[in-house]
Protein backbone atom coordinates (compact mmCIF):
# COMPACT_ATOMS: atom_id res chain seq x y z
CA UNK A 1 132.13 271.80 34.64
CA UNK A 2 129.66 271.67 37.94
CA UNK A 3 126.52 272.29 35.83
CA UNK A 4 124.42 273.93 38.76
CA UNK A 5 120.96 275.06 38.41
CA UNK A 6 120.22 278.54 40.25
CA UNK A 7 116.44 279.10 41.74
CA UNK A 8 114.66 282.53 41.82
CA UNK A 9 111.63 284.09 43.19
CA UNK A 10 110.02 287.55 42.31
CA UNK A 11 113.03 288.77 40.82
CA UNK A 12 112.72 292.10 39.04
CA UNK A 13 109.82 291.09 36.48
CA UNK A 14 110.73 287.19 37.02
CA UNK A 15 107.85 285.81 38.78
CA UNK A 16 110.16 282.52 39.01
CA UNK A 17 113.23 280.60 37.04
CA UNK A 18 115.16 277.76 37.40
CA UNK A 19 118.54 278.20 35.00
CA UNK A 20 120.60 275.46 34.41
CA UNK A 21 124.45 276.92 33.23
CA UNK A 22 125.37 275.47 30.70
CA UNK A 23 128.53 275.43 27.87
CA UNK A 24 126.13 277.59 25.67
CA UNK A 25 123.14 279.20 26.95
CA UNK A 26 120.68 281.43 25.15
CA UNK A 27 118.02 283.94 26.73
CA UNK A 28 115.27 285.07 23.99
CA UNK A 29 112.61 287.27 24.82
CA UNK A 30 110.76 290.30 25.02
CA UNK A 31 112.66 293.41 25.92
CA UNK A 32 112.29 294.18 29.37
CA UNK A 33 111.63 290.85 30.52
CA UNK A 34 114.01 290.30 32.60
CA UNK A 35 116.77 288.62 30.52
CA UNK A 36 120.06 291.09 31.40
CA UNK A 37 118.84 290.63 35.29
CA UNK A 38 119.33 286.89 34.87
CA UNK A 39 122.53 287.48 33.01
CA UNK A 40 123.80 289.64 35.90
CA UNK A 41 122.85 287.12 38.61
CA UNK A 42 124.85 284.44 36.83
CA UNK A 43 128.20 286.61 36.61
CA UNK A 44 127.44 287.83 40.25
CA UNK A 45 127.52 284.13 41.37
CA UNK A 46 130.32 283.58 38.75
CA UNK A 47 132.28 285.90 40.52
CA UNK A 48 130.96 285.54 44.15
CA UNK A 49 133.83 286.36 46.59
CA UNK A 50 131.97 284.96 50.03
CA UNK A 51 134.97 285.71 52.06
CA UNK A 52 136.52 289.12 51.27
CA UNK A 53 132.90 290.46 51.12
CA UNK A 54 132.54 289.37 54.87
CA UNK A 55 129.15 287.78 54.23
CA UNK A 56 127.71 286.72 57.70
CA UNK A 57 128.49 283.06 57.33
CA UNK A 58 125.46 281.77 59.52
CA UNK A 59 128.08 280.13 62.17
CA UNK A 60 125.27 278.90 64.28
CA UNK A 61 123.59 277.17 61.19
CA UNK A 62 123.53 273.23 60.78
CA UNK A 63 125.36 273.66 57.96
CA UNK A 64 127.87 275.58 59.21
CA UNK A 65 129.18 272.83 61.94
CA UNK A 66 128.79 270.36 59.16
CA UNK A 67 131.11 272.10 56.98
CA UNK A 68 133.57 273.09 59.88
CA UNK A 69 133.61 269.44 60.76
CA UNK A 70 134.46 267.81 57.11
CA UNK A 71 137.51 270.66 56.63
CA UNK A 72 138.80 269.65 60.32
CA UNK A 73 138.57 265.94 59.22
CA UNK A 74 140.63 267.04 56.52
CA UNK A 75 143.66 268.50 58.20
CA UNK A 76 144.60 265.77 60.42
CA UNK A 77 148.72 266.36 59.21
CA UNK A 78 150.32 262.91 59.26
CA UNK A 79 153.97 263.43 60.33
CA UNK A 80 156.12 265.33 57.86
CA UNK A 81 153.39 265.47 55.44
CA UNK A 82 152.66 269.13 54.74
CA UNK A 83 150.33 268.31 51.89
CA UNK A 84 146.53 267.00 52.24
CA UNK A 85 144.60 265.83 49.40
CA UNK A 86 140.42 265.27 49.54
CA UNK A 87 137.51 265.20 47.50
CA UNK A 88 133.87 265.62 48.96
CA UNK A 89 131.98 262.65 49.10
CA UNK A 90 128.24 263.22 47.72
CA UNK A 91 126.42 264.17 51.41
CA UNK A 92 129.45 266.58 52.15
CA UNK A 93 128.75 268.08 48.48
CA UNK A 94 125.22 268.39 50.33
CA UNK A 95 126.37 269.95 52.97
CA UNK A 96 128.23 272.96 51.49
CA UNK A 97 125.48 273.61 49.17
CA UNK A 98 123.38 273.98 51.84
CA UNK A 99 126.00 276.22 53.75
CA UNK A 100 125.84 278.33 50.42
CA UNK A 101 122.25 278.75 50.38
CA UNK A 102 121.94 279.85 54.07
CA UNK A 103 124.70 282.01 53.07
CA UNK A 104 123.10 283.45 50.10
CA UNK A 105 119.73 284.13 51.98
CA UNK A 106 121.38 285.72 54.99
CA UNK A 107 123.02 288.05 52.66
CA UNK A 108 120.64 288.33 49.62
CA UNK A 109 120.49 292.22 49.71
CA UNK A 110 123.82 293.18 50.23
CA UNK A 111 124.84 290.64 47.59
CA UNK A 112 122.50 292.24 45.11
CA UNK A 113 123.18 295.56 46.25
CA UNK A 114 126.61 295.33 45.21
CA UNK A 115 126.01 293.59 42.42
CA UNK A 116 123.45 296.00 40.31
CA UNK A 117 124.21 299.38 42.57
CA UNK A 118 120.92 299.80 44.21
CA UNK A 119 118.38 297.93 46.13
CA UNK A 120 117.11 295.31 44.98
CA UNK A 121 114.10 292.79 46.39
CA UNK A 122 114.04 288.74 45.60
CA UNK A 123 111.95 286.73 47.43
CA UNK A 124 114.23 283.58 47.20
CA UNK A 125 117.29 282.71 45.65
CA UNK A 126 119.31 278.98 46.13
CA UNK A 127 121.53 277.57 43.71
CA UNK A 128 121.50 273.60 43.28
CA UNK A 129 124.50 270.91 42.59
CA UNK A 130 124.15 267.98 39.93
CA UNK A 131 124.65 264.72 42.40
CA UNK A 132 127.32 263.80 40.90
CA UNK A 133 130.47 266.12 41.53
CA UNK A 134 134.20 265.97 41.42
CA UNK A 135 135.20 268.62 43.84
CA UNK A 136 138.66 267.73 44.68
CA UNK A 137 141.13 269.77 47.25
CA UNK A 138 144.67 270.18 47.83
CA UNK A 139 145.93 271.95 51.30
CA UNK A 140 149.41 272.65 51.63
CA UNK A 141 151.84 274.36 54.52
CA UNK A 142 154.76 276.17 53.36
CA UNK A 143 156.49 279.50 53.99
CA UNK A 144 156.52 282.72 52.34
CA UNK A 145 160.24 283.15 50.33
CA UNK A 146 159.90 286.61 51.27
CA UNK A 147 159.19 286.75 55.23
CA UNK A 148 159.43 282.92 56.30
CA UNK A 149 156.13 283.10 57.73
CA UNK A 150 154.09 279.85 57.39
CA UNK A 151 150.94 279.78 55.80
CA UNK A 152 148.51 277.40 54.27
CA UNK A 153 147.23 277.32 50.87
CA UNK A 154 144.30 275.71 49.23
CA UNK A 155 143.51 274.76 45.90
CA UNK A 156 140.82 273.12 43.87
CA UNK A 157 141.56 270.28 41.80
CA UNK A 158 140.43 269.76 38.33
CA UNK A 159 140.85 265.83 38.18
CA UNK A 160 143.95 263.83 39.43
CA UNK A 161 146.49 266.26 38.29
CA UNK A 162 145.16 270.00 37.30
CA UNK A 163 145.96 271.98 40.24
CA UNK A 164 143.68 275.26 40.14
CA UNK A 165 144.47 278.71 41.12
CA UNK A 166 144.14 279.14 45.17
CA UNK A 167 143.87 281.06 48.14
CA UNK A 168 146.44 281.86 51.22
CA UNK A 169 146.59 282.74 54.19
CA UNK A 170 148.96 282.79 57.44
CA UNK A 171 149.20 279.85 59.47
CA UNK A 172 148.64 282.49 62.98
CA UNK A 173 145.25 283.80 60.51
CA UNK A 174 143.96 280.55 60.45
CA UNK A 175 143.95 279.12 64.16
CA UNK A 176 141.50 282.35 64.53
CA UNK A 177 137.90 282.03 63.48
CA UNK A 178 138.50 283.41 60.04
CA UNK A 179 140.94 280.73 59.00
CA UNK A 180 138.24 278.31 58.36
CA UNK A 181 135.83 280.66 56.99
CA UNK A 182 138.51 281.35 54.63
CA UNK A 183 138.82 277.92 53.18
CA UNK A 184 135.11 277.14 53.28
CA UNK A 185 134.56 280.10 51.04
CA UNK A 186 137.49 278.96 48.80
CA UNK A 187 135.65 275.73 48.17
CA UNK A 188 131.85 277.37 47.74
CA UNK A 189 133.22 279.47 45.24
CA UNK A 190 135.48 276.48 43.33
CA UNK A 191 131.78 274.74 43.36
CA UNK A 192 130.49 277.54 41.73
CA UNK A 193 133.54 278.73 39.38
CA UNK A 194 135.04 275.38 38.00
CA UNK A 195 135.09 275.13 34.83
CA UNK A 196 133.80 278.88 34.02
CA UNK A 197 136.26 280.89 35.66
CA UNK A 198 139.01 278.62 36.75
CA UNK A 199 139.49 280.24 40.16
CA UNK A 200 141.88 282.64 38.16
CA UNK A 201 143.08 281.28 35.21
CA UNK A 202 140.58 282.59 33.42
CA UNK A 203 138.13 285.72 33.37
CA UNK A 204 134.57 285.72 33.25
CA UNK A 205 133.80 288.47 30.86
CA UNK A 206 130.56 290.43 30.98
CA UNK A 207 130.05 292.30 27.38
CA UNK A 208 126.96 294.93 28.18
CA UNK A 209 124.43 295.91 25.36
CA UNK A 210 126.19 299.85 25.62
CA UNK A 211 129.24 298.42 24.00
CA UNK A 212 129.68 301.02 21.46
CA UNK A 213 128.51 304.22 24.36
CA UNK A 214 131.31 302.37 27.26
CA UNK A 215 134.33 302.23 24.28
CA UNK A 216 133.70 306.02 23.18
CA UNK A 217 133.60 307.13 26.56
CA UNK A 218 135.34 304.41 28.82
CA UNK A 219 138.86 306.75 29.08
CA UNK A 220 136.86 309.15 30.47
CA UNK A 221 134.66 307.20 32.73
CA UNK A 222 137.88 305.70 34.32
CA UNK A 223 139.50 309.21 34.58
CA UNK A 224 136.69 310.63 36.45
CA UNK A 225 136.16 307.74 38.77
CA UNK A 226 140.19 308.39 39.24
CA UNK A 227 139.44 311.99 39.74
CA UNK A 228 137.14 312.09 41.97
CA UNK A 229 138.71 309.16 43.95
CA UNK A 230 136.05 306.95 43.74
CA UNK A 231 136.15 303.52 43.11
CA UNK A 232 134.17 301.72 39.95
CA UNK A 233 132.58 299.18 41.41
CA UNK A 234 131.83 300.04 44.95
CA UNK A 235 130.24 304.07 45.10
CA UNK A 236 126.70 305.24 45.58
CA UNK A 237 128.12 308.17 42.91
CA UNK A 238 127.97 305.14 40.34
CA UNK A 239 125.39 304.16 38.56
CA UNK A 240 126.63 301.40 36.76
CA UNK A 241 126.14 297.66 37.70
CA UNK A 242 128.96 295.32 38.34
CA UNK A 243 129.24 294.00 35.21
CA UNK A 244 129.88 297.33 33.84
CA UNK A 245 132.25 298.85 35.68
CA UNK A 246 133.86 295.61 35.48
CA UNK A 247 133.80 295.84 31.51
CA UNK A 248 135.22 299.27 31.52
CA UNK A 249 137.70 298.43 34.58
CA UNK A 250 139.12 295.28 32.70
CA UNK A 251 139.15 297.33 29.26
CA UNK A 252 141.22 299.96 30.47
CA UNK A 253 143.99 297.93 32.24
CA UNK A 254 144.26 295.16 29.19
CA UNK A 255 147.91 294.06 28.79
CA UNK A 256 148.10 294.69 25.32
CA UNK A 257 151.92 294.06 25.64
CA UNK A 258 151.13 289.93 25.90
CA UNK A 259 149.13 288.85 23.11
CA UNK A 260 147.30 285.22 23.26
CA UNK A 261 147.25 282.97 20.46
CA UNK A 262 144.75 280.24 21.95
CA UNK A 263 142.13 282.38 19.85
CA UNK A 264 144.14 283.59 17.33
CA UNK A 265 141.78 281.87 14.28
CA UNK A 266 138.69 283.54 15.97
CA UNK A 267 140.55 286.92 15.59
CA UNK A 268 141.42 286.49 12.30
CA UNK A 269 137.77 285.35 11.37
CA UNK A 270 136.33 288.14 12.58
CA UNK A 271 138.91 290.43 10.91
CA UNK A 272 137.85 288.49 7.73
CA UNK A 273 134.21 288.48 7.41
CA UNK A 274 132.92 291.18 9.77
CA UNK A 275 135.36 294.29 10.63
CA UNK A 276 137.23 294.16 7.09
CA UNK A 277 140.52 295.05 9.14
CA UNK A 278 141.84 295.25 12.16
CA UNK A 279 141.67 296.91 15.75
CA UNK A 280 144.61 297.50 17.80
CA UNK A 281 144.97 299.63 21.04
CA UNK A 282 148.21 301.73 21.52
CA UNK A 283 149.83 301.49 24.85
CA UNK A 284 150.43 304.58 27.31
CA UNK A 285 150.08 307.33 27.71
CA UNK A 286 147.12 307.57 24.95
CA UNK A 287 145.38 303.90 25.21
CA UNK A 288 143.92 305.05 21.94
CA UNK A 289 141.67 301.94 20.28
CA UNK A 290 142.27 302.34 16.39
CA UNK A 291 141.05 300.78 13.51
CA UNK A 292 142.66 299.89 9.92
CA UNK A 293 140.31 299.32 7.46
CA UNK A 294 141.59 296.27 4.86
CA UNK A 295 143.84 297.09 2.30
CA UNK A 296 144.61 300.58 4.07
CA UNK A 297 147.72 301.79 6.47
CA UNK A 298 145.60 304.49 7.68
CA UNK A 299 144.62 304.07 11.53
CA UNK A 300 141.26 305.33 12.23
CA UNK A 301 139.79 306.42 15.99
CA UNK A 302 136.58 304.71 16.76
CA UNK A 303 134.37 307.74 16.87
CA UNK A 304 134.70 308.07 13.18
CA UNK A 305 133.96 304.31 12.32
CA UNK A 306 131.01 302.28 11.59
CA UNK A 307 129.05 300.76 14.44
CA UNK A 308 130.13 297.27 13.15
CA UNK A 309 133.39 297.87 14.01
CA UNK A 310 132.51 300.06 18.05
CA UNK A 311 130.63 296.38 18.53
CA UNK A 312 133.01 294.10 17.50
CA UNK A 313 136.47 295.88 18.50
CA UNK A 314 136.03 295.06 22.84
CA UNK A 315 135.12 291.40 21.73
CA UNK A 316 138.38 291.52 19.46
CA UNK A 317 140.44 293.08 21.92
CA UNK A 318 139.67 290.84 25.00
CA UNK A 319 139.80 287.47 22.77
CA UNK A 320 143.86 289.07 22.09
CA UNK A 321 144.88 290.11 25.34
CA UNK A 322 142.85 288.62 27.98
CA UNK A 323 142.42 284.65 29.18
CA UNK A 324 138.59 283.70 29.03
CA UNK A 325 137.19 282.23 31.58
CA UNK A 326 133.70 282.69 30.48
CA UNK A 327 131.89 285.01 27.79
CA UNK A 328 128.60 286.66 28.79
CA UNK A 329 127.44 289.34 25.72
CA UNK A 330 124.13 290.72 25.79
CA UNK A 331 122.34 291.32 22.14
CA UNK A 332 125.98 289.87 20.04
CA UNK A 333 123.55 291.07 16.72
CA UNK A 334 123.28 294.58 17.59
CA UNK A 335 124.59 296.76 14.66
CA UNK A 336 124.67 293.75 12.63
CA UNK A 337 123.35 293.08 8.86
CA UNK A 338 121.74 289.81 8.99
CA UNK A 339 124.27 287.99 7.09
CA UNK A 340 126.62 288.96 10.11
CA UNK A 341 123.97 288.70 12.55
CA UNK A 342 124.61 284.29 11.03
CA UNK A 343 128.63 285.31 10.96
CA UNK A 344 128.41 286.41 14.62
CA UNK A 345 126.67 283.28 15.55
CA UNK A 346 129.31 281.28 14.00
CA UNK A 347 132.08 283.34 16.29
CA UNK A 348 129.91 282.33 19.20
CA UNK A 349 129.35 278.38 18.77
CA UNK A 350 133.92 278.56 18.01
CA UNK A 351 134.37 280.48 21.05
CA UNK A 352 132.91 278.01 23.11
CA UNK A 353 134.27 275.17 21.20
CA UNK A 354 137.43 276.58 22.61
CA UNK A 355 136.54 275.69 25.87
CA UNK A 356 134.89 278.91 27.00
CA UNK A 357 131.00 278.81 28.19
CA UNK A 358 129.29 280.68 26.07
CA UNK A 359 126.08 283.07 27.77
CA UNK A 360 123.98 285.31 25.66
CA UNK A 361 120.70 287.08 25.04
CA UNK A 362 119.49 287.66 21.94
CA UNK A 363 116.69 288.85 19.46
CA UNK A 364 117.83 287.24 16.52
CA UNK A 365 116.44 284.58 14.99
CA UNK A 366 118.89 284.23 12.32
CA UNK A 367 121.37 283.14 15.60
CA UNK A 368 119.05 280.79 16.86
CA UNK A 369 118.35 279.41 13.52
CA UNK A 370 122.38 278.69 13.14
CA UNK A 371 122.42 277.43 16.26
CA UNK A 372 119.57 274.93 15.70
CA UNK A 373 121.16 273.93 11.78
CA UNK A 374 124.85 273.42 13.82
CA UNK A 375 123.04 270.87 16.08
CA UNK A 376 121.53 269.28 12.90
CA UNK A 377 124.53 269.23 11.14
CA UNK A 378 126.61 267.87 14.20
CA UNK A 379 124.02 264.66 14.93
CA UNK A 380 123.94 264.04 10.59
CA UNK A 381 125.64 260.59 9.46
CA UNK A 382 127.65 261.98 6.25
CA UNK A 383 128.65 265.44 8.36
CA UNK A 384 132.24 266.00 6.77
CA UNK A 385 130.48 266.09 3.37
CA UNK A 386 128.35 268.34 4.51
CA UNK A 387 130.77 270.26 6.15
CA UNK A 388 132.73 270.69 2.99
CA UNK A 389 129.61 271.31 0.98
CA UNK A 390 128.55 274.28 3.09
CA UNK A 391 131.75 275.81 4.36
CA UNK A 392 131.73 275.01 7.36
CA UNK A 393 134.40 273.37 9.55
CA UNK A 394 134.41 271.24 12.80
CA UNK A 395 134.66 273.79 14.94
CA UNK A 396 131.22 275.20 13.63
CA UNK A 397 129.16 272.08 15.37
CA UNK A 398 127.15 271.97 18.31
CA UNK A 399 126.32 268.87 20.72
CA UNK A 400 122.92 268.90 21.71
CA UNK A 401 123.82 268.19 25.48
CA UNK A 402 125.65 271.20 25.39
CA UNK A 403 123.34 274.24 24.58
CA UNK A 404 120.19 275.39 26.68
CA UNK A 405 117.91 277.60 25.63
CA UNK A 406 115.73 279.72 27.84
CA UNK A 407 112.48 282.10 26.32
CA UNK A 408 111.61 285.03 28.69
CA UNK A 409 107.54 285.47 28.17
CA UNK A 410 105.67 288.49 30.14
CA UNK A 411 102.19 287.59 31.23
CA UNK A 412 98.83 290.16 31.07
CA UNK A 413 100.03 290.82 34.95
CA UNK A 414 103.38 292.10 33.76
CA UNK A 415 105.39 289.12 35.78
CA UNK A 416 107.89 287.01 33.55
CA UNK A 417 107.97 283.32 32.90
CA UNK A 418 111.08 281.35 32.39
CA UNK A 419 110.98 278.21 30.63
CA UNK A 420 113.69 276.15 28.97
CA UNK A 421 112.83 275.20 25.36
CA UNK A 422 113.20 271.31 24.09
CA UNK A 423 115.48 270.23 21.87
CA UNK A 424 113.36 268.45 19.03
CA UNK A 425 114.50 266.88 15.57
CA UNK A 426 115.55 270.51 14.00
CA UNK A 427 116.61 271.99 17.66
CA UNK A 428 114.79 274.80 19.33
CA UNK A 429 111.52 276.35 18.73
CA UNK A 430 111.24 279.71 19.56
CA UNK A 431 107.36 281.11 19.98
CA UNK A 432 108.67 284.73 20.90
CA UNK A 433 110.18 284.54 16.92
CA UNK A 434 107.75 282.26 15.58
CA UNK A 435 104.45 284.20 16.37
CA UNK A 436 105.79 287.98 15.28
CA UNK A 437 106.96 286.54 11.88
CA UNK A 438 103.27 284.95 11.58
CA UNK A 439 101.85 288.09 12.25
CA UNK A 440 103.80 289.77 9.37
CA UNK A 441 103.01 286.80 6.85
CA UNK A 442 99.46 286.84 8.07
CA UNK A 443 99.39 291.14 7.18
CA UNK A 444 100.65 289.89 3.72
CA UNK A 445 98.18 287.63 3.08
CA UNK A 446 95.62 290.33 3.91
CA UNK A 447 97.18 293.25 1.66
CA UNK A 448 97.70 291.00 -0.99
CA UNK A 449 93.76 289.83 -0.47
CA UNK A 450 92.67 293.32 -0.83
CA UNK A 451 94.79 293.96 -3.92
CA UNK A 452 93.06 290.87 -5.18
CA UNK A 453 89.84 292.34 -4.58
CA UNK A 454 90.42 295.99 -5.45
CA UNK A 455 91.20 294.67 -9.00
């Protein structure tokens, strides 16, 4: 995983932010502080496609002719060898982050435009590489079974032998100008994706707060945007962001013919401690999302259903049926008791122990406070005692150098601060909890004084 930093500028309410990405990140706040912007800027760049957007590319950049010039290095075709294999040194890791960043600046408003579906100002946004990368490449020439017309293909590499998903394109394509814009887009975005999406072996998955208002309605969303021949995701008739129509897209077209079993003891977990049943989704022509309570045969719609269940049941039915990549929820405790506000935090800290980066923002300081007694119980000498003392399993823990935790503050002046919280002996801190559950102790103290006195 390429942990890169991304930089912003006025951004909505966000005076200024620097967020790292990490395997589990947390955004606390205020409401309307600026937290769900943040989360759509990260799946925007998680899901960046600088080519087939036809971003200008700044060809008559320095960066540019830098970049040109390491992929021509790079396709010098011994004899008979039709395969090429590279990694970017350090300076040429420089290089196309700086080709990125022009890119990103030349096209900051149509790249937020289509991202939240209106206009949107930011005075700067770059996005910043560790030093240290492995960004490895294999280009190949081959020809199509079907037509025998030669074409290239590149792919990232994901170590010595993991050969990720790639991009083609004709050999005649790519003598013209866009051949090479092509590639250099492929290997931007593998900077940005590895590890989170796997440049298509896995989804990043964007879970919106209306979770319970899209599955209600979602057959009907999609059959009007059908109807009226519009598309989801790119209409000035739609008022949704990216991330939304891409929920409700994705939702409607899951595969439920192919079940996965990678997260098959997540499932079950959930079905366990927080639904009491199960939720299934009938295939065509109804697509009808159902749920059996425990102990029962009857199927139930999900209009007629707690709100427990309308929150859980698109989490349950993308961890059967689709391949994460990445899982972005915003507010995971909504409709949640607090004792599964702390069961939904465990689901959280197993998903990404599965691999899968973990993104959320969240009120909940029973969450936060799981989080923080994970990391406790992870660095403690006699763990496995504890473990079997409290419960809990190894999947439950959480490495320090794994989480990042981000408050969202608003100022008198109504602009946002970001800043990433420390890690101390009994993990984060969070003021934003902290001072409102001072204020209620500190009302206590006062009714209870005047009690005192009244007697």
């Amino acid at each position: 995983m390429n942990r890169w930093s991304v930089h912003v500028k006025h951004f909505g309410k966000i005076k200024e932010a620097v967020v790292e990405v990490s395997p589990m990140t947390l955004f606390l706040g205020d409401n309307n502080s600026g937290k769900s912007y943040m989360m759509t800027l990260l799946y925007g760049l998680l899901n960046i496609r600088l080519f087939f957007s036809k971003y200008d590319f700044a060809e008559d950049s320095p960066a540019y002719q830098k970049c040109v010039k390491v992929l021509e290095r790079n396709l010098n075709w011994d004899a008979g060898n039709s395969v090429q294999t590279f990694k970017l040194t350090p300076k040429e890791c420089i290089y196309f982050a700086e080709l990125l960043n022009t890119i990103l600046e030349k096209n900051k408003e149509i790249f937020l435009r289509d991202l939240f579906n209106k206009e949107m100002e930011i005075g700067q946004i770059q996005v910043s590489f560790p030093e240290k990368m492995d960004c490895g490449f294999k280009i190949s020439r081959g020809y199509s079974v079907n037509d025998k017309e030669a074409h290239m293909s590149i792919f990232g590499m994901d170590g010595e032998k993991s050969i990720i998903y790639g991009y083609s394109i004709s050999v005649n394509q790519f003598k013209e100008r866009d051949g090479f814009q092509f590639f250099l887009a492929y290997m931007m975005e593998f900077m940005l994706k590895d590890g989170f999406t796997e440049m298509g072996r896995g989804d990043a998955v964007y879970f919106p707060m209306a979770r319970t208002g899209f599955l209600l309605t979602y057959k009907s969303l999609v059959g009007s945007a059908m109807q009226d021949k519009f598309n989801l995701q790119e209409t000035s008739k739609n008022l949704l962001t990216k991330p939304n129509s891409d929920f409700l897209t994705a939702l409607s077209q899951l595969d439920t013919l192919k079940s996965r079993e990678e997260y098959r003891e997540i499932v079950e977990f959930i079905e366990q401690q927080v639904i009491h049943g199960r939720v299934m989704r009938t295939e065509l022509p109804s697509h009808e999302i159902l749920y059996t309570p425990e102990g029962q045969e009857k199927q139930l719609p999900m209009f007629v259903v707690s709100g427990v269940v309308t929150e859980m049941a698109p989490l349950l039915l993308f961890l059967q049926y689709t391949n994460l990549g990445t899982l972005l929820m915003e507010e995971p405790e909504i409709s949640l008791h607090p004792e599964l506000q702390w069961t939904i935090a465990r689901v959280l800290i197993r998903i990404h122990n599965k691999g899968v980066p973990v993104f959320v923002t969240t009120h909940s300081d029973i969450i936060l406070q799981h989080v923080n007694n994970m990391l406790k119980l992870e660095a403690a000498e006699r763990k496995e005692a504890y473990l079997q003392k409290l419960g809990y399993d190894f999947q439950d823990l959480l490495k320090r150098e794994d989480v990042a935790v981000y408050q969202f503050d608003v100022d008198k002046e109504n602009w946002t601060t970001v800043t990433r919280l420390p890690c101390g002996d009994y993990g984060f801190e969070a003021m934003t909890f902290y001072n409102t559950l001072r204020k209620l102790n500190d009302q206590i103290d006062c009714i209870e004084k005047v009690e005192s006195e009244e007697a």
